[in-house]
N, C-alpha and C. Protein backbone atom coordinates (compact mmCIF):
# COMPACT_ATOMS: atom_id res chain seq x y z
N UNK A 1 65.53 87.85 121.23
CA UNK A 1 66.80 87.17 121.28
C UNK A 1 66.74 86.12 122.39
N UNK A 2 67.28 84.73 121.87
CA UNK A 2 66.69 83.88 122.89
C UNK A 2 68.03 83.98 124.20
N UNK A 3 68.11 82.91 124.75
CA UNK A 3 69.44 83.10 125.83
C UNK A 3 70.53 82.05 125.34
N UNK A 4 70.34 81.35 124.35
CA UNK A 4 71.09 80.38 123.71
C UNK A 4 72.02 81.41 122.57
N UNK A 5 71.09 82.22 122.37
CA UNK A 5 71.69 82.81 121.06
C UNK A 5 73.03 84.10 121.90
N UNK A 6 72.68 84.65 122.97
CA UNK A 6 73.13 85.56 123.78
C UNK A 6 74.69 85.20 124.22
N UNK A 7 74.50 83.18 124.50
CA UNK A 7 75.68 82.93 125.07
C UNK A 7 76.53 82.67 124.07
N UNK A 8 75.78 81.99 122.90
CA UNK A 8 77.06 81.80 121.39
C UNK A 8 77.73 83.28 120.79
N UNK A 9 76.89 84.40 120.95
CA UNK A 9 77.53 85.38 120.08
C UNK A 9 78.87 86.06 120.46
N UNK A 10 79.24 86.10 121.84
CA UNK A 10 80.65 86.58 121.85
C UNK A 10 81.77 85.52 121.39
N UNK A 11 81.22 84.20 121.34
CA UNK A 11 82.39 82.89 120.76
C UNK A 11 81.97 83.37 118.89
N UNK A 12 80.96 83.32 118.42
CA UNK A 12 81.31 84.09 117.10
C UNK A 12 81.28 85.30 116.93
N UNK A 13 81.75 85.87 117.73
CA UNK A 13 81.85 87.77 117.12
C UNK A 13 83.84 87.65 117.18
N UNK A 14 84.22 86.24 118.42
CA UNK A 14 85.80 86.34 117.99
C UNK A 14 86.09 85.01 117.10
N UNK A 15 85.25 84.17 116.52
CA UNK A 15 85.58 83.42 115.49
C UNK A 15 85.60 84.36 114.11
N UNK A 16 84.66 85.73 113.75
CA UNK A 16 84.77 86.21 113.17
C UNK A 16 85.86 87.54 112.84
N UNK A 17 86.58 87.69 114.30
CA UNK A 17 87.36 88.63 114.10
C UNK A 17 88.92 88.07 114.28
N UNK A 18 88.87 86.46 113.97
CA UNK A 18 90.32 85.50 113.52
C UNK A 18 90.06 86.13 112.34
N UNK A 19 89.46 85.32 111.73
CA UNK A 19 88.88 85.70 110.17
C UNK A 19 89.58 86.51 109.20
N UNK A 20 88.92 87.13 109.83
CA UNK A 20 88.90 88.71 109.42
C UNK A 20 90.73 89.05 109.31
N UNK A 21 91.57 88.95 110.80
CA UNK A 21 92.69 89.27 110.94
C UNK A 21 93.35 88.55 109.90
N UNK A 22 92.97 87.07 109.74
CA UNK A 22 93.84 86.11 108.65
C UNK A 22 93.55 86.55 107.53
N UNK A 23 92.78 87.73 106.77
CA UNK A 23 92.51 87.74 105.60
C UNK A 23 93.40 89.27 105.71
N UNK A 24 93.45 89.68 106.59
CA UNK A 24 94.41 90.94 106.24
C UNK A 24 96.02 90.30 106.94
N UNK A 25 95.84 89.70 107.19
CA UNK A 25 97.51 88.81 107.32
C UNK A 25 98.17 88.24 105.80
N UNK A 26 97.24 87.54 105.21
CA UNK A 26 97.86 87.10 104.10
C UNK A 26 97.49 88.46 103.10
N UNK A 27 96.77 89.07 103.50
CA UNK A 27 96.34 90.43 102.13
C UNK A 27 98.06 91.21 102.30
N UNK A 28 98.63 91.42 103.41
CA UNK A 28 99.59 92.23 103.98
C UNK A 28 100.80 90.75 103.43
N UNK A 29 101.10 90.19 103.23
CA UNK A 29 101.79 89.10 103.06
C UNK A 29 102.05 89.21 101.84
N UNK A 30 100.87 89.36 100.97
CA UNK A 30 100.84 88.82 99.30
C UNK A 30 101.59 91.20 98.84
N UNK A 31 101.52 91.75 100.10
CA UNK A 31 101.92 93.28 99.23
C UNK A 31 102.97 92.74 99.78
N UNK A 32 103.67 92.43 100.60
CA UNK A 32 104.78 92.56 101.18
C UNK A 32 105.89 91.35 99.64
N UNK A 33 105.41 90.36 99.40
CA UNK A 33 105.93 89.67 98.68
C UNK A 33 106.06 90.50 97.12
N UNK A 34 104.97 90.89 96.64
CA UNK A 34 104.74 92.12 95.52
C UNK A 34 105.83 92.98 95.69
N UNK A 35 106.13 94.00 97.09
CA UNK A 35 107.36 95.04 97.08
C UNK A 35 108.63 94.31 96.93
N UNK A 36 109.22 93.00 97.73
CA UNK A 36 110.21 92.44 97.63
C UNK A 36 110.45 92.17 96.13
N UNK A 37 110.00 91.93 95.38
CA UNK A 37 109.92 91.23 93.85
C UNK A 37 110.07 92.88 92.78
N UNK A 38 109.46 93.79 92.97
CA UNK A 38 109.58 95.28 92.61
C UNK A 38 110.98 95.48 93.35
N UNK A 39 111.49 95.61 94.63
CA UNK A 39 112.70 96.57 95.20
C UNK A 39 114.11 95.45 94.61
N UNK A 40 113.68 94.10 93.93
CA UNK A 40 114.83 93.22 93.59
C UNK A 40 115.06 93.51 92.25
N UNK A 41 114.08 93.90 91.09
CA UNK A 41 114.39 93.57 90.05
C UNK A 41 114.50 95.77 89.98
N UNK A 42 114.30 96.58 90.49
CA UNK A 42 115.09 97.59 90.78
C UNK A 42 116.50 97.44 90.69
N UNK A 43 117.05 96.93 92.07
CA UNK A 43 118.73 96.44 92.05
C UNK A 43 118.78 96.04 91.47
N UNK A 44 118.17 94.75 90.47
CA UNK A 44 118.67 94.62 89.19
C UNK A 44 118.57 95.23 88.07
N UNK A 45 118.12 95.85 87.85
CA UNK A 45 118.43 97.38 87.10
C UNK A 45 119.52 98.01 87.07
N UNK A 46 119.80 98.24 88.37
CA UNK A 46 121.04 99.15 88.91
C UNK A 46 120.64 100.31 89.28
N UNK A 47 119.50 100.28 90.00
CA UNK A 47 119.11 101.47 90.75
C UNK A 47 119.75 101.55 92.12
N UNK A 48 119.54 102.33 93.09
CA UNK A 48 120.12 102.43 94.22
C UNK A 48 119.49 101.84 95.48
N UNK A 49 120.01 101.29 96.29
CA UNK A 49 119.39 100.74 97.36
C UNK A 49 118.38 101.64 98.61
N UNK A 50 118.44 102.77 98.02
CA UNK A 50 117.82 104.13 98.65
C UNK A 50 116.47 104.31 97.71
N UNK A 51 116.62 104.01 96.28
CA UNK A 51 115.38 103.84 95.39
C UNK A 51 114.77 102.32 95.51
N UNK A 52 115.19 101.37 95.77
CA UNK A 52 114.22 100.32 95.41
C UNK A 52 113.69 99.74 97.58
N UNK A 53 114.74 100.79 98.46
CA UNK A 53 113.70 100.68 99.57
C UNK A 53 112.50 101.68 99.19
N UNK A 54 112.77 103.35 98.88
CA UNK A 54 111.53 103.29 98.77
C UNK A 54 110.37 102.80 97.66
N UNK A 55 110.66 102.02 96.87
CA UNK A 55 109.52 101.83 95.89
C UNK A 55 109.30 100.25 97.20
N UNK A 56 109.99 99.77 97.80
CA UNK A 56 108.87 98.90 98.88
C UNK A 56 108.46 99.48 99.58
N UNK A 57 109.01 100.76 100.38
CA UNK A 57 108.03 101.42 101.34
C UNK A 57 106.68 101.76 100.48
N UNK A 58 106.66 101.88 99.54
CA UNK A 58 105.49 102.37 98.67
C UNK A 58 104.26 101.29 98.57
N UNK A 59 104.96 100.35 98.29
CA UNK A 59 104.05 98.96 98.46
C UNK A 59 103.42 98.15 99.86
N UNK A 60 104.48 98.34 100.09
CA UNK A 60 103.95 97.38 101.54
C UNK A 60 104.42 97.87 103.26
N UNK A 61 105.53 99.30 102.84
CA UNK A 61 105.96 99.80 104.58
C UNK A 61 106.35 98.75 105.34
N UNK A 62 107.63 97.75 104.67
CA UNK A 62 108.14 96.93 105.49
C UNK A 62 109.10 97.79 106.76
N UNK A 63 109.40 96.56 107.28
CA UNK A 63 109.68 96.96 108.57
C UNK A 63 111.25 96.59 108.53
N UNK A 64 112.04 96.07 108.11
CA UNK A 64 113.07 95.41 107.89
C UNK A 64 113.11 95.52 106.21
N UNK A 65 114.16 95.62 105.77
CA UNK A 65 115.04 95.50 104.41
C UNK A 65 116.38 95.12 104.22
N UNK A 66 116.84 94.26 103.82
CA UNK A 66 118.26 93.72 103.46
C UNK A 66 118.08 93.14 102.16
N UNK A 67 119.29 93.68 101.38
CA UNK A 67 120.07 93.04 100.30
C UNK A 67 120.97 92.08 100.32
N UNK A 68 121.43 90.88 99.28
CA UNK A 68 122.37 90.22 98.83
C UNK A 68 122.29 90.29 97.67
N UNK A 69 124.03 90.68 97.06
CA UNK A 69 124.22 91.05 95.50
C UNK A 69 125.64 90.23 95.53
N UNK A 70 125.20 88.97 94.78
CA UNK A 70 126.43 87.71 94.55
C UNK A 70 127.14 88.00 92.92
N UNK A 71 126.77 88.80 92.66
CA UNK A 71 127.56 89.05 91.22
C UNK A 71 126.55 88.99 90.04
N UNK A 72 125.18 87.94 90.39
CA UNK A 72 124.54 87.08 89.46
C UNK A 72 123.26 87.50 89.43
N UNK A 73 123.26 87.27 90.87
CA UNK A 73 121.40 87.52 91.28
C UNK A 73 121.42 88.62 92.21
N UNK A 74 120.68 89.82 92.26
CA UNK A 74 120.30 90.49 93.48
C UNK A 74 118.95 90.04 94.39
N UNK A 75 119.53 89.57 95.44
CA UNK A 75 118.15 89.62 96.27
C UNK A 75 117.71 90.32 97.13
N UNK A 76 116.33 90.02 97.30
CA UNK A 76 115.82 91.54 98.36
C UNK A 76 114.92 90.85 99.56
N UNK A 77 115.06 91.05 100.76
CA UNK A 77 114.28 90.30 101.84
C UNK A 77 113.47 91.40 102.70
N UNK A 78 112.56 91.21 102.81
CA UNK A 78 111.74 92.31 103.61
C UNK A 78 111.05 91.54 104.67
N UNK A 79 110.91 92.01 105.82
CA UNK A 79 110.22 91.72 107.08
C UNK A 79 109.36 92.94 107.56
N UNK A 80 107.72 92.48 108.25
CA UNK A 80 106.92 93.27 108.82
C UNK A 80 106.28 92.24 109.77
N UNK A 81 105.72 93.17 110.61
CA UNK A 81 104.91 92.11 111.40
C UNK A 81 103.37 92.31 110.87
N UNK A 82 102.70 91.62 111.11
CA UNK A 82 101.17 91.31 111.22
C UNK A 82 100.49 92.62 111.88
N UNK A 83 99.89 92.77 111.61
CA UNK A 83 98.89 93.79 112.12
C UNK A 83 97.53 93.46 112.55
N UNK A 84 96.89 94.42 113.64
CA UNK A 84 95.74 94.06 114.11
C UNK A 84 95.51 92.61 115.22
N UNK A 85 94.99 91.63 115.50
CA UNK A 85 95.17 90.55 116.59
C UNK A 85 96.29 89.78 116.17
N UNK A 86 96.95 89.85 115.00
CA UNK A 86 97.89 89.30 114.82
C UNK A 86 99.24 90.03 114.72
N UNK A 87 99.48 90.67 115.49
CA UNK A 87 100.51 91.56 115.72
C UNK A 87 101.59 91.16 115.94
N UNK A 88 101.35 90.30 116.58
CA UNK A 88 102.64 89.47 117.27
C UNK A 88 103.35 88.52 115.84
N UNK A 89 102.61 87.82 114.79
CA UNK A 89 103.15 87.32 114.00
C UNK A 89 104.04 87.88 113.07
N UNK A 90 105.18 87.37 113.06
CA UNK A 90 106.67 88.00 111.69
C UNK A 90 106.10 87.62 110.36
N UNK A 91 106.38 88.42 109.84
CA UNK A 91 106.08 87.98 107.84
C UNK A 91 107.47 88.70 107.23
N UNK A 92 107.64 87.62 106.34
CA UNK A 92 109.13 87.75 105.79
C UNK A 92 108.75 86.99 104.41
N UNK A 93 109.50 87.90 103.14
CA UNK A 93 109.34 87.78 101.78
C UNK A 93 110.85 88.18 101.29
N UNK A 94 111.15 87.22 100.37
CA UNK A 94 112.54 87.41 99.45
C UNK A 94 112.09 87.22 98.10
N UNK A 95 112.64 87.55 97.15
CA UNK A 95 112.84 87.63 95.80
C UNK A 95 114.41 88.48 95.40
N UNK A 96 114.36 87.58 94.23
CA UNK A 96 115.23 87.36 93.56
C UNK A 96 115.69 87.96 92.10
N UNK A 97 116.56 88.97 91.64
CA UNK A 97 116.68 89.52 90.40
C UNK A 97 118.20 89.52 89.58
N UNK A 98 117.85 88.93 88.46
CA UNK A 98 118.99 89.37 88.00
C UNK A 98 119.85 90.33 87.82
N UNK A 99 120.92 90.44 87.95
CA UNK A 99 121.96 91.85 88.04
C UNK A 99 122.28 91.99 87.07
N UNK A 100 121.28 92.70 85.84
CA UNK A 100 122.33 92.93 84.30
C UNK A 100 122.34 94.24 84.32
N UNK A 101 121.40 94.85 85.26
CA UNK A 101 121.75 96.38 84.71
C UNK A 101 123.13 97.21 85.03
N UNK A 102 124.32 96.48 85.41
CA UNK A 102 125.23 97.40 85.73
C UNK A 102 126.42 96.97 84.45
């Protein structure tokens, strides 16, 4: 191992562990958007707001859950944070369902 190679590898062992975090940031992003879109078209069903949190806890273990039900559309908003070096970043997903099941 030369001494050139010695001084680059801790600058790519943390270029590789951005990476890495951004691919489980948006992996955790794209379930979190998946449960919001499942726990909305639930309420639109007319299931209970006790059943379509947990079918998102099931998906994605958000961290935050709130409803809006305007007569028309039920929506569902979920918040988690980032995990791993990106901890500190908020992720927030809404979707939108029609309300015919009641």
């Amino acid at each position: 191992m030369t001494a050139e190679f010695a001084v680059a590898l801790p600058a790519i062992m943390l270029v590789l562990a951005i990476c890495l975090a951004a691919v489980h940031l948006v992996a955790l992003d794209v379930r979190l958007t998946d449960a919001a879109a499942a726990a909305a078209r639930s309420l639109g069903r007319g299931e209970s707001v006790g059943e379509a949190s947990a079918i998102a806890g099931r998906i994605a273990a958000p961290t935050s859950f709130e409803t809006v039900d305007d007569g028309t559309f039920v929506c569902v908003t979920l918040g988690a944070s980032g995990g791993g070096l990106l901890a500190a970043l908020p992720l927030r997903s809404e979707s939108c369902a029609m309300s015919g099941g009641r």
